[in-house]
PDB file of N, CA and C in Angstrom:
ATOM      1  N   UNK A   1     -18.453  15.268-100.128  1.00  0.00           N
ATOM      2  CA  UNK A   1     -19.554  14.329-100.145  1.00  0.00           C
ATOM      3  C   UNK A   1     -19.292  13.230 -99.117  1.00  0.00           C
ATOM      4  N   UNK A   2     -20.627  12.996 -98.212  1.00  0.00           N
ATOM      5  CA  UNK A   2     -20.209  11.824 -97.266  1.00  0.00           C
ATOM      6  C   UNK A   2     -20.864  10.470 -97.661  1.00  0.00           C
ATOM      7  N   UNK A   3     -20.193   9.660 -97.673  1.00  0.00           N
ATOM      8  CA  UNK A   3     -20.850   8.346 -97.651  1.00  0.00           C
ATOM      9  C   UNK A   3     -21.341   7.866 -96.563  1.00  0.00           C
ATOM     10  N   UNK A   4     -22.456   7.421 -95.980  1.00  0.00           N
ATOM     11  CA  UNK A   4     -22.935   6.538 -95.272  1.00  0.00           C
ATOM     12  C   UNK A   4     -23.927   5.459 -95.387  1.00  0.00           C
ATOM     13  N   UNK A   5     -23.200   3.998 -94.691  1.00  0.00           N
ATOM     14  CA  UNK A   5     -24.208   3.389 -94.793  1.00  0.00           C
ATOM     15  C   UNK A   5     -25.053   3.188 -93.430  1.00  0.00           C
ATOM     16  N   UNK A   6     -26.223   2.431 -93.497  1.00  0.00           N
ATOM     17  CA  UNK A   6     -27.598   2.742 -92.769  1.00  0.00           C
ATOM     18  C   UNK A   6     -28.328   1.401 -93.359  1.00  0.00           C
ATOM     19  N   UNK A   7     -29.075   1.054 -92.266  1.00  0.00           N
ATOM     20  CA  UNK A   7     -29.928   0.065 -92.308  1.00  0.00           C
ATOM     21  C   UNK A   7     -31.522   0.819 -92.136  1.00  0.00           C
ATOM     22  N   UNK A   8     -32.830   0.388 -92.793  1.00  0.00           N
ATOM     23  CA  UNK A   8     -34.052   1.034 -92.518  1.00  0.00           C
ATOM     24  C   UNK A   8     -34.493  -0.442 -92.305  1.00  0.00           C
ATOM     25  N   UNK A   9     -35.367  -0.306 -91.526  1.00  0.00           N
ATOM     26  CA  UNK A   9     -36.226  -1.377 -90.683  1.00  0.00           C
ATOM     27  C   UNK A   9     -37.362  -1.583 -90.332  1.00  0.00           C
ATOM     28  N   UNK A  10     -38.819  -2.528 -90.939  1.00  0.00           N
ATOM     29  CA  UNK A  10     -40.124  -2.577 -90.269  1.00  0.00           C
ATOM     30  C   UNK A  10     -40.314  -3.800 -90.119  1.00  0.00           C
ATOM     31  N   UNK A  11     -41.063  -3.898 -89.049  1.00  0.00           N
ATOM     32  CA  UNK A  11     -41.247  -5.029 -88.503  1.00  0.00           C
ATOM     33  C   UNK A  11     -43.114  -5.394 -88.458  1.00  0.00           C
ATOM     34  N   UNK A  12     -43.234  -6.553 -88.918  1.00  0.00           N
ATOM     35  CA  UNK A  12     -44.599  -6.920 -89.199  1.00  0.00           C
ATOM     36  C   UNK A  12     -45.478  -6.095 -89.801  1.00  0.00           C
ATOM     37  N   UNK A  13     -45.083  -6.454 -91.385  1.00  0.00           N
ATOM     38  CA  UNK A  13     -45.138  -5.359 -92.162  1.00  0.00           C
ATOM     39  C   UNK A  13     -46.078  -6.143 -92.666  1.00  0.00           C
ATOM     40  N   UNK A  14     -47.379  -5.801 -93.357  1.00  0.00           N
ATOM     41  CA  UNK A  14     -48.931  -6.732 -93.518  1.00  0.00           C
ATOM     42  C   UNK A  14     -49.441  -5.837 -94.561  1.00  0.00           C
ATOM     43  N   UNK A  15     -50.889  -5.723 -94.604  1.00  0.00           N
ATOM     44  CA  UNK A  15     -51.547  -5.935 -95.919  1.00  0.00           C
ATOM     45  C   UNK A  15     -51.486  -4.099 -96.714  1.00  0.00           C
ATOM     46  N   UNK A  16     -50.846  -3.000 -95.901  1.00  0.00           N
ATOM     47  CA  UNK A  16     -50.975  -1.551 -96.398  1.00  0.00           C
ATOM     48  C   UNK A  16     -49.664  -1.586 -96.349  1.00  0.00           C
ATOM     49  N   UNK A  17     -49.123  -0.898 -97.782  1.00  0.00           N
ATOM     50  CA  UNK A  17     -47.590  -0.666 -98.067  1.00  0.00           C
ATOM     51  C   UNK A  17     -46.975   0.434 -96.857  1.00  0.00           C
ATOM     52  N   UNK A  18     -45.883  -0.402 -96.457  1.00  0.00           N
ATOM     53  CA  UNK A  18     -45.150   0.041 -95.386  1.00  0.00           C
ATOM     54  C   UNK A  18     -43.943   0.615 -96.185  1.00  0.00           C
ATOM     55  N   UNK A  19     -43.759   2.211 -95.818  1.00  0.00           N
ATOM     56  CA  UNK A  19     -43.043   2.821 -97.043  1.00  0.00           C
ATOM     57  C   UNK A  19     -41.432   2.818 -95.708  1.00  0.00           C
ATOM     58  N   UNK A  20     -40.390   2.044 -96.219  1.00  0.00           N
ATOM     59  CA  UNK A  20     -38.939   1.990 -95.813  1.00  0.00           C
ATOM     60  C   UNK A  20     -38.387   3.233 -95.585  1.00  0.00           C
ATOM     61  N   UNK A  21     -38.088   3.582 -96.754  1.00  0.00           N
ATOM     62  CA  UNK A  21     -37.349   4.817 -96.932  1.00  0.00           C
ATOM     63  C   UNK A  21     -37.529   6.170 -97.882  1.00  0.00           C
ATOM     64  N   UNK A  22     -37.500   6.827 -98.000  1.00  0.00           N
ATOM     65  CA  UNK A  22     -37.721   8.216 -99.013  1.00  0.00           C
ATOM     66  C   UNK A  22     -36.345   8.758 -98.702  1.00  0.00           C
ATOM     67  N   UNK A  23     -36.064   9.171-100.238  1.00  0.00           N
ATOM     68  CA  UNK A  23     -34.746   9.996-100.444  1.00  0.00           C
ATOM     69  C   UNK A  23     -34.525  11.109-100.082  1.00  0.00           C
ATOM     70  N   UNK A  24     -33.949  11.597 -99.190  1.00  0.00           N
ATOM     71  CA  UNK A  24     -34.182  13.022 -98.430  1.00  0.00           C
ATOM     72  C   UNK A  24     -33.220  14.158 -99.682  1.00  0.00           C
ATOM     73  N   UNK A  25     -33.910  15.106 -99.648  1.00  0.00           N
ATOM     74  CA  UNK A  25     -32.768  16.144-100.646  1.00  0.00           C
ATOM     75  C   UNK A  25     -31.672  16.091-100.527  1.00  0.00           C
ATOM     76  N   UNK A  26     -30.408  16.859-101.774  1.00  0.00           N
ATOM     77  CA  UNK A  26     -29.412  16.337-101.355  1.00  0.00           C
ATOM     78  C   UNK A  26     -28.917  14.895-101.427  1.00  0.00           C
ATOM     79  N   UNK A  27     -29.366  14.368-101.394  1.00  0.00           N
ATOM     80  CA  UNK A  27     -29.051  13.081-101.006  1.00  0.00           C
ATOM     81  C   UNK A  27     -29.249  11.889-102.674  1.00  0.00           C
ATOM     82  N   UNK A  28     -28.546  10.947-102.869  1.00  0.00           N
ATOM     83  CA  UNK A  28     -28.414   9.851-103.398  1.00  0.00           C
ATOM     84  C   UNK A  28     -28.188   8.474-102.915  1.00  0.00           C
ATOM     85  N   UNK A  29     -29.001   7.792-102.684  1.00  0.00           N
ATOM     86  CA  UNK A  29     -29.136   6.029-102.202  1.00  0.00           C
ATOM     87  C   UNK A  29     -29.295   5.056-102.702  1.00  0.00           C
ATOM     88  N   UNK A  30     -27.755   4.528-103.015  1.00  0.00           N
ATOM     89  CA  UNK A  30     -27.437   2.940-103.200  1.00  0.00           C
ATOM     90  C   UNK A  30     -28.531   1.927-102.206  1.00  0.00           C
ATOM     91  N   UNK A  31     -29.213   1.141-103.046  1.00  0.00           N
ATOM     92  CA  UNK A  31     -29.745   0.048-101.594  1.00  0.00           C
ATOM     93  C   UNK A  31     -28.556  -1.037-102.439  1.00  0.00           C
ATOM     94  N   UNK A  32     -27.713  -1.501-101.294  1.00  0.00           N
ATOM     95  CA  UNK A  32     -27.025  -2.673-101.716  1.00  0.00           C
ATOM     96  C   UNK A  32     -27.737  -4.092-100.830  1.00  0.00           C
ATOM     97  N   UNK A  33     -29.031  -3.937-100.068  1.00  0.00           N
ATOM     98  CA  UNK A  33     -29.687  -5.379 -99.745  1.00  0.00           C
ATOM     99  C   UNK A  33     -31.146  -4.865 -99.381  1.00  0.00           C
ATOM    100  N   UNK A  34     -31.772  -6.084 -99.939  1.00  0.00           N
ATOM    101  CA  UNK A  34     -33.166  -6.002 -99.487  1.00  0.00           C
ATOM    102  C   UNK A  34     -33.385  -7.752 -99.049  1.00  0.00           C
ATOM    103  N   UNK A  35     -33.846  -7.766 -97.550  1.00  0.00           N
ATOM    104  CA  UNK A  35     -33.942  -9.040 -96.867  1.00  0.00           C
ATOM    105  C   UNK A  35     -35.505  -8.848 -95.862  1.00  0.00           C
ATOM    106  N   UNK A  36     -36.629  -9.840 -96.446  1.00  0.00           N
ATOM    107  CA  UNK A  36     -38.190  -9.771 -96.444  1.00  0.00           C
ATOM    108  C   UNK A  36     -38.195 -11.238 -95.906  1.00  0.00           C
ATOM    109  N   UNK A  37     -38.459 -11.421 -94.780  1.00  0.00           N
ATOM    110  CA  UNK A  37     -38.402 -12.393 -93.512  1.00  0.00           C
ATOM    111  C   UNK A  37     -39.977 -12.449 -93.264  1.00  0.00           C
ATOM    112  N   UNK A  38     -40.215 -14.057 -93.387  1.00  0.00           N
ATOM    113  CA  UNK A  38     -41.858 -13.809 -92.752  1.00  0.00           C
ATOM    114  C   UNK A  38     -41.736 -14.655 -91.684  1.00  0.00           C
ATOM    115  N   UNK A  39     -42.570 -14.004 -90.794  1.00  0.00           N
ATOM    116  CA  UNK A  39     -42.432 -14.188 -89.470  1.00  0.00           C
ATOM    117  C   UNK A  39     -43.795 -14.674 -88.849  1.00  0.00           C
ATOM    118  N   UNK A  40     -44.369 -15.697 -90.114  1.00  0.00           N
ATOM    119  CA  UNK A  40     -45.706 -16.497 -89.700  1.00  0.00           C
ATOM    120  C   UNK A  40     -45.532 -17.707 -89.491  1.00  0.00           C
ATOM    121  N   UNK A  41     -46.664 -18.470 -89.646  1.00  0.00           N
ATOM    122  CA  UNK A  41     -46.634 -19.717 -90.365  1.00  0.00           C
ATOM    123  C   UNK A  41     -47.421 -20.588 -91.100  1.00  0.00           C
ATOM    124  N   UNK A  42     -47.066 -19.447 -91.734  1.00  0.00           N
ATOM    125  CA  UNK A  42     -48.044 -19.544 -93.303  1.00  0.00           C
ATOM    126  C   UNK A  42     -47.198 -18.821 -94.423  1.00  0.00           C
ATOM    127  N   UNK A  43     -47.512 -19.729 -95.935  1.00  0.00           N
ATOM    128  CA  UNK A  43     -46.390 -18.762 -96.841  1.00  0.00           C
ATOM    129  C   UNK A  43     -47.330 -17.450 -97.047  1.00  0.00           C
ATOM    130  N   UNK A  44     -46.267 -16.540 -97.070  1.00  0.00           N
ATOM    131  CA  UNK A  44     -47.129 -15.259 -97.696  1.00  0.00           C
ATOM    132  C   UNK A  44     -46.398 -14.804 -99.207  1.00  0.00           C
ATOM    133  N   UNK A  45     -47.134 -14.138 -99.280  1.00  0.00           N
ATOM    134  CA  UNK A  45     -46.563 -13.115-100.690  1.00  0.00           C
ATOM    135  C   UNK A  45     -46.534 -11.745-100.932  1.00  0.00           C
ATOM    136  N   UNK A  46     -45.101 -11.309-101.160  1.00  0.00           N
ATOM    137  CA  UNK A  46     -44.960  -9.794-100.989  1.00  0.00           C
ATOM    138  C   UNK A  46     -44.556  -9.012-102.757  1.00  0.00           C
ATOM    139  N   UNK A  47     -44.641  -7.970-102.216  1.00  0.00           N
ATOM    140  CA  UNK A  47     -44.635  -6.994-103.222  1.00  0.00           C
ATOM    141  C   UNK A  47     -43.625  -6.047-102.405  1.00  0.00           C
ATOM    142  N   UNK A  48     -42.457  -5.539-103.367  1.00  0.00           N
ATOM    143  CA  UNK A  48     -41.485  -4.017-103.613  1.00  0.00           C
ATOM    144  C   UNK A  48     -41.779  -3.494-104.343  1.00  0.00           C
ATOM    145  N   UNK A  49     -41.681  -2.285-104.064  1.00  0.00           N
ATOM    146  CA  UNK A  49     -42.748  -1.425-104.881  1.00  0.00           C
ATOM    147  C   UNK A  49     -41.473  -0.061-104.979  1.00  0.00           C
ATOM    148  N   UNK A  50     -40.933   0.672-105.656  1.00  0.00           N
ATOM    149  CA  UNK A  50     -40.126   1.997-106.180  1.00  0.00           C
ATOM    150  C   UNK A  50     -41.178   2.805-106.661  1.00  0.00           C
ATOM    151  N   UNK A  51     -41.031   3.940-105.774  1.00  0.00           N
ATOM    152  CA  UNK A  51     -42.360   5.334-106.276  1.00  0.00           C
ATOM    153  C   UNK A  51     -41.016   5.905-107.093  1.00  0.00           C
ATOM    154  N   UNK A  52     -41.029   6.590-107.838  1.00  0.00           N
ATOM    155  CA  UNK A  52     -40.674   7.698-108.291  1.00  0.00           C
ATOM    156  C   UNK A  52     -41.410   8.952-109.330  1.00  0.00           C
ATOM    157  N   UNK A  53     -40.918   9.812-109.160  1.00  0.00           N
ATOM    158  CA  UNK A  53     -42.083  11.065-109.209  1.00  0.00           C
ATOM    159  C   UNK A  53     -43.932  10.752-109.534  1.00  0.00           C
ATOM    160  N   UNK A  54     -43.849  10.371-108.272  1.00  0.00           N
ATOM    161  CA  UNK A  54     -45.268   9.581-107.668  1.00  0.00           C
ATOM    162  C   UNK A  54     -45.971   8.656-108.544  1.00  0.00           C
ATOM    163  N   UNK A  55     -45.372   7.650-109.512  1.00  0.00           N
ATOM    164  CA  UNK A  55     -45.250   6.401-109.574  1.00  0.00           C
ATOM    165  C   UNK A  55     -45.058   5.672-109.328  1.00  0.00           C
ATOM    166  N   UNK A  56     -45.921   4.066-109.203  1.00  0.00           N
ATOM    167  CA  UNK A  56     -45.296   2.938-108.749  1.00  0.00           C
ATOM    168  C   UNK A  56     -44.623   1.955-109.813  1.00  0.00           C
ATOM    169  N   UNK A  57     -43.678   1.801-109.266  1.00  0.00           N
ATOM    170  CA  UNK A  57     -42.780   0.664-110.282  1.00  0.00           C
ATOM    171  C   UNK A  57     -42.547  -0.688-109.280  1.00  0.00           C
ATOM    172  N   UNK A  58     -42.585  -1.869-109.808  1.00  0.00           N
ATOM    173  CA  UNK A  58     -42.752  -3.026-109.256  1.00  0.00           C
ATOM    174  C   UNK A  58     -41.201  -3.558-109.094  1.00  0.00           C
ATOM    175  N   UNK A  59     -40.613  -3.790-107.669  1.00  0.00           N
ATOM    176  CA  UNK A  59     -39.284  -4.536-107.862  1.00  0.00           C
ATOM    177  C   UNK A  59     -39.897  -6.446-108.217  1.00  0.00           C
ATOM    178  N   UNK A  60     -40.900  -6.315-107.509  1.00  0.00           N
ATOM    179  CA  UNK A  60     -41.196  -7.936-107.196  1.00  0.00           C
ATOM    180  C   UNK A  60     -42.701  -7.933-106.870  1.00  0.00           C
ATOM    181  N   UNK A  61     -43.525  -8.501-107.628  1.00  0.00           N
ATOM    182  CA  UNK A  61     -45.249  -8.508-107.371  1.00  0.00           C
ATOM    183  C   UNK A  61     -45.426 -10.087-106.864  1.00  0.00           C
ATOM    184  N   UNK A  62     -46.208 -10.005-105.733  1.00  0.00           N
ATOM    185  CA  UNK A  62     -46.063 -11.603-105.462  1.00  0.00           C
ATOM    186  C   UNK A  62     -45.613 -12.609-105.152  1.00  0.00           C
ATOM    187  N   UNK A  63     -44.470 -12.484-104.679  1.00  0.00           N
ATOM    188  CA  UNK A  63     -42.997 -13.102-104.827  1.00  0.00           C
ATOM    189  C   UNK A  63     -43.334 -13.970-103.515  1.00  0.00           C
ATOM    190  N   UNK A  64     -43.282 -15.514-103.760  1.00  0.00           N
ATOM    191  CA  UNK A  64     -43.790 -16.177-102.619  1.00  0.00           C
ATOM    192  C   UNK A  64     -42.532 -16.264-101.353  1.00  0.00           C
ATOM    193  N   UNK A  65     -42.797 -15.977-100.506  1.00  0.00           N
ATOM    194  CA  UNK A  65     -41.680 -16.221 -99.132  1.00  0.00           C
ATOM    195  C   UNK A  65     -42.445 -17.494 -98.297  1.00  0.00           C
ATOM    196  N   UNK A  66     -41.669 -18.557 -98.050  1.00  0.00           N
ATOM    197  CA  UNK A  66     -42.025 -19.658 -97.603  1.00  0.00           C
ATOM    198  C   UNK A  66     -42.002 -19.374 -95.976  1.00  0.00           C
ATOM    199  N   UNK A  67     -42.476 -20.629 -95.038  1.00  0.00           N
ATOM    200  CA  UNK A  67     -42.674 -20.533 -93.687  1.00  0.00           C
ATOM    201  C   UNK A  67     -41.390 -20.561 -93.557  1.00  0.00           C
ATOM    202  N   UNK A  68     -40.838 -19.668 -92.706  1.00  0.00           N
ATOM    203  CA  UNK A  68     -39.474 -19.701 -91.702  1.00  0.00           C
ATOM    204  C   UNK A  68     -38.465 -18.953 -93.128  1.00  0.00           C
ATOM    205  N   UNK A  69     -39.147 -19.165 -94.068  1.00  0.00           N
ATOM    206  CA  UNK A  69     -37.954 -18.410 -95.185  1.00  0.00           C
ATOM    207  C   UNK A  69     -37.811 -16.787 -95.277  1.00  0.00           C
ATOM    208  N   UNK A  70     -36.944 -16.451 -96.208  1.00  0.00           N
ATOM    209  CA  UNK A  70     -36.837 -14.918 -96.547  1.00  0.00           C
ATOM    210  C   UNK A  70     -36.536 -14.503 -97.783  1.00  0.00           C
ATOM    211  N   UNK A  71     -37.177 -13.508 -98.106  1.00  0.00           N
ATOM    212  CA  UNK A  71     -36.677 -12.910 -99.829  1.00  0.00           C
ATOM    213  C   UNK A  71     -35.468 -12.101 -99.855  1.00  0.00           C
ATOM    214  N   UNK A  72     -35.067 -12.352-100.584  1.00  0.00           N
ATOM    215  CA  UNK A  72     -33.718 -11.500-100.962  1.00  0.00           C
ATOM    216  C   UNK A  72     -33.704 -10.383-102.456  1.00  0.00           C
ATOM    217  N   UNK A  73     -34.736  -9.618-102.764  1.00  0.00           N
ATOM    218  CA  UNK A  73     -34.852  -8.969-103.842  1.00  0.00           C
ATOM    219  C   UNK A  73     -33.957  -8.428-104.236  1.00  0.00           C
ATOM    220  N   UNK A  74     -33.191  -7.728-103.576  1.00  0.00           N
ATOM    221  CA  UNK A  74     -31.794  -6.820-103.542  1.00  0.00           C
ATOM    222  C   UNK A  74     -30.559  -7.457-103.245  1.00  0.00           C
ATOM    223  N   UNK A  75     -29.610  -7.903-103.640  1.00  0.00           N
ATOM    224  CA  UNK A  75     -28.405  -8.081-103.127  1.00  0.00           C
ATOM    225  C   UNK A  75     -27.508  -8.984-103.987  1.00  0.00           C
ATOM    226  N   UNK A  76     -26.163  -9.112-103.475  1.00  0.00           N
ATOM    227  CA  UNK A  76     -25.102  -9.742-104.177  1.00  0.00           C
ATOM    228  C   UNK A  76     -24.805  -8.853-105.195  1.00  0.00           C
ATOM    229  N   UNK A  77     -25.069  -8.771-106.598  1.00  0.00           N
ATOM    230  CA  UNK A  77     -24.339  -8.026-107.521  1.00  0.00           C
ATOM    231  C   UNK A  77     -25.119  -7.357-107.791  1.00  0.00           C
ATOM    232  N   UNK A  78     -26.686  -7.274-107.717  1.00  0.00           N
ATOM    233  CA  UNK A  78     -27.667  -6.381-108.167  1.00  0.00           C
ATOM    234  C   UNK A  78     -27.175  -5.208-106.695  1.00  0.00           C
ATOM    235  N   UNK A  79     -27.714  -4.053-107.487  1.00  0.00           N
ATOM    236  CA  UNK A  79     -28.106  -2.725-106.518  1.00  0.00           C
ATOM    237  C   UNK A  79     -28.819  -1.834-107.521  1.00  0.00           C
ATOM    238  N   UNK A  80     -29.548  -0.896-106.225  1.00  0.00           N
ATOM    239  CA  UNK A  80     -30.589   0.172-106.582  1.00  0.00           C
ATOM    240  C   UNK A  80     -30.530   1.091-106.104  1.00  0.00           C
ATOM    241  N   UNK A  81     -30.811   2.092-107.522  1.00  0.00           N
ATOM    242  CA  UNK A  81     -30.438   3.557-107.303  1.00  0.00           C
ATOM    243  C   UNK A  81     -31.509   4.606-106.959  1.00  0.00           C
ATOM    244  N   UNK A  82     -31.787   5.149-105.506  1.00  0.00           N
ATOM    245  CA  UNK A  82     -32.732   6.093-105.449  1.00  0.00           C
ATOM    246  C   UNK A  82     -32.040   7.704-105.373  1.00  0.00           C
ATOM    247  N   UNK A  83     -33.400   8.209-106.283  1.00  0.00           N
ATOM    248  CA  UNK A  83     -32.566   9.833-105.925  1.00  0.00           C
ATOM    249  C   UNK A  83     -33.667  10.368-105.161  1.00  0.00           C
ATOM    250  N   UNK A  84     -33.407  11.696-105.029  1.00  0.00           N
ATOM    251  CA  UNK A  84     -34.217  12.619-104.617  1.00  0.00           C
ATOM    252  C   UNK A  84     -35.824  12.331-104.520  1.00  0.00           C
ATOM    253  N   UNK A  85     -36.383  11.927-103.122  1.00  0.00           N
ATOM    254  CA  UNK A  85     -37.790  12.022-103.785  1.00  0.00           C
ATOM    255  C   UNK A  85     -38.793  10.650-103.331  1.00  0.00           C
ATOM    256  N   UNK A  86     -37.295   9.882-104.003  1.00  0.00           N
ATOM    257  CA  UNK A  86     -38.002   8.382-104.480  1.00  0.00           C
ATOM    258  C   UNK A  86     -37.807   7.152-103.376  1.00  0.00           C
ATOM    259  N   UNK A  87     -39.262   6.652-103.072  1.00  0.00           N
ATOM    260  CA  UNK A  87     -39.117   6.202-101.859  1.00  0.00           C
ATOM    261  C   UNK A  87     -39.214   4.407-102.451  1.00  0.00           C
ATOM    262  N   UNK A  88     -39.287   3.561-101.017  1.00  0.00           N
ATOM    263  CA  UNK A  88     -39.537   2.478-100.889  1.00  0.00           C
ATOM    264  C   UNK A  88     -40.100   1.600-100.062  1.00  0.00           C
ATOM    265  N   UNK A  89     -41.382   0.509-100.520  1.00  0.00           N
ATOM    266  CA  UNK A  89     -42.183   0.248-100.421  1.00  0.00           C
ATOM    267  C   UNK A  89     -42.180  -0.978-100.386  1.00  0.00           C
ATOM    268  N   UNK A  90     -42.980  -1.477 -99.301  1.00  0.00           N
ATOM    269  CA  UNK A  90     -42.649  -3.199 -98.917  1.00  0.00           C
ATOM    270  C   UNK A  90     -44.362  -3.441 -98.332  1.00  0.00           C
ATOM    271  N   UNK A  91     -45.099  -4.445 -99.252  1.00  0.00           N
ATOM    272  CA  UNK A  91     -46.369  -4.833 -98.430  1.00  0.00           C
ATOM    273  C   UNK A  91     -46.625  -6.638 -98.589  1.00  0.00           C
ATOM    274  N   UNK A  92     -47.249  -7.415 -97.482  1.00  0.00           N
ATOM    275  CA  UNK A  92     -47.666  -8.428 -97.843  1.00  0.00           C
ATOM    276  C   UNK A  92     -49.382  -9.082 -97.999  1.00  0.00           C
ATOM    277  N   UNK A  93     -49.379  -9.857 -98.308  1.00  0.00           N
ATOM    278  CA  UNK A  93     -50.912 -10.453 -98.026  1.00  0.00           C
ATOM    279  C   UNK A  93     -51.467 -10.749 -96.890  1.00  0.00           C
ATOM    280  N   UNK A  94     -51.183 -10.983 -96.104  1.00  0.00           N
ATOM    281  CA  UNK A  94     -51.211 -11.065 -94.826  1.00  0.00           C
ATOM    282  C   UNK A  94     -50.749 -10.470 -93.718  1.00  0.00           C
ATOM    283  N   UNK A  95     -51.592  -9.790 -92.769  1.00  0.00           N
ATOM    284  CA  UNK A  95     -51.332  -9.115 -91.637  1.00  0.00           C
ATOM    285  C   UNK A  95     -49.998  -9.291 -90.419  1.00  0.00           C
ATOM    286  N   UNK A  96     -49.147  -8.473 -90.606  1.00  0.00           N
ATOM    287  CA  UNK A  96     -48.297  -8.259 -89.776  1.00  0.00           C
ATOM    288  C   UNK A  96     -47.469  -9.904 -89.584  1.00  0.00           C
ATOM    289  N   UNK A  97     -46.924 -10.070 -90.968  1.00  0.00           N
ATOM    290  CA  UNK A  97     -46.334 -11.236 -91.530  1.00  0.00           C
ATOM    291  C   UNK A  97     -45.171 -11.204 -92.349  1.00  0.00           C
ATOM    292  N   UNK A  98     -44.238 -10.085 -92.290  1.00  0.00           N
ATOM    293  CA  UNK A  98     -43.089  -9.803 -92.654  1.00  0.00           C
ATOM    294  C   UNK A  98     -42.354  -8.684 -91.451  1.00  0.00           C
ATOM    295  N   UNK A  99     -40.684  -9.041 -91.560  1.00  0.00           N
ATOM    296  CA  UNK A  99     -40.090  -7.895 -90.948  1.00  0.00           C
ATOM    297  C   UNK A  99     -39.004  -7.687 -92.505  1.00  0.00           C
ATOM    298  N   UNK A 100     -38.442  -6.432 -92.623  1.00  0.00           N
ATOM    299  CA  UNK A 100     -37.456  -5.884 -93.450  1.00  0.00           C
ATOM    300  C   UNK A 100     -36.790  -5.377 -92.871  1.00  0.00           C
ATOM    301  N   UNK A 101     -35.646  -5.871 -93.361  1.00  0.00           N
ATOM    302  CA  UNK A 101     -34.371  -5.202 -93.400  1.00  0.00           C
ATOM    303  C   UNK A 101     -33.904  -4.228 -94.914  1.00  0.00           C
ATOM    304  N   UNK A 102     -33.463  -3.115 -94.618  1.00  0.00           N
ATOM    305  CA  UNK A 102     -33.104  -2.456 -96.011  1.00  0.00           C
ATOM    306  C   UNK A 102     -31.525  -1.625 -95.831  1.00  0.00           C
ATOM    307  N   UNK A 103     -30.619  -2.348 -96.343  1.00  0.00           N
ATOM    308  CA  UNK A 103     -29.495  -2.208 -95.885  1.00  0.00           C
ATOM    309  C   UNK A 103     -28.940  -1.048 -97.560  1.00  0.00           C
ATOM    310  N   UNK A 104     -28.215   0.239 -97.114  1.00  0.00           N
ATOM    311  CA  UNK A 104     -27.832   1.380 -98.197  1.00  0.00           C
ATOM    312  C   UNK A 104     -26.640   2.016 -97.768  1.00  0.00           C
ATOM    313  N   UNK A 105     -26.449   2.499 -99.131  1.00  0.00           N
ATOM    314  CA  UNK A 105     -25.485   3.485 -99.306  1.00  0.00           C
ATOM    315  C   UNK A 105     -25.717   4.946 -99.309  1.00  0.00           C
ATOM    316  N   UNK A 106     -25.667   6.199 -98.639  1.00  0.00           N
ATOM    317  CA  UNK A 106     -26.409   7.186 -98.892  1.00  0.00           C
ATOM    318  C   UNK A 106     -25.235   8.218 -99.043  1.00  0.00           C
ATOM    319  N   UNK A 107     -25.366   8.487 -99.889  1.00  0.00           N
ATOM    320  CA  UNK A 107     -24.224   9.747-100.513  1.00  0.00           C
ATOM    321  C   UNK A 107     -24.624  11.369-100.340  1.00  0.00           C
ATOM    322  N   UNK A 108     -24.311  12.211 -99.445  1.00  0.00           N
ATOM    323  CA  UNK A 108     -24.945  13.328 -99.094  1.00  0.00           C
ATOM    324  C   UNK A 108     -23.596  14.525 -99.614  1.00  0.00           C
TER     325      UNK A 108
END
C-alpha cells in the first residue's frame, strides 16, 4: 500500500459547486486540511459539501469568510475520511470569490 500526499486546488470558485476531488477506486483519502480563501472584497459565504453514494452531506452551510480572511473547515486535529466514490464539494455566494486548497492523504 502507498501513501501519498497531494494537494487538490480551485481557484475562484463561485456560485455552482466546484467538485475538488472524487475518490478514485482502490483508493482511501485522509483530507488532513481544508483552507477556503476569499479573494474579494466583500464577505462571502461558503458551503462543503461530502457526496457519498450520491448524497449530499454538509461539512459547513454558510460559514461566513470575511474580506482578506480564510476558512479552515478541516484541520489541526479534525480529519476526513473519503472512500471509494465519495467526492468533494466547495461552492460560494458569490461569483468567482473563493480559491481552495485541499491538502490529503491517499492510501492506494
Amino acid at each position: 500500500m502507498a501513501n501519498t500526499f497531494k494537494n487538490y486546488v480551485a481557484s475562484g470558485v463561485g456560485t455552482s459547486a466546484s467538485t475538488l476531488l472524487t475518490v478514485a477506486s482502490s483508493t482511501q483519502t485522509t483530507v488532513i486540511g481544508i483552507t477556503i480563501a476569499n479573494v474579494t472584497a466583500s464577505t462571502i459565504k461558503v458551503d462543503v459539501i461530502v457526496t457519498i453514494s450520491a448524497s449530499d452531506y454538509y461539512l459547513v452551510k454558510n460559514a461566513v469568510v470575511p474580506v482578506g480572511g480564510a476558512l479552515v473547515p478541516v484541520g489541526g486535529d479534525q480529519k476526513l475520511v473519503l472512500e471509494v466514490g465519495d467526492a468533494l464539494k466547495v461552492l460560494s455566494d458569490t461569483s468567482a470569490s473563493a480559491d481552495v486548497i485541499v491538502s490529503v492523504l491517499e492510501i492506494t
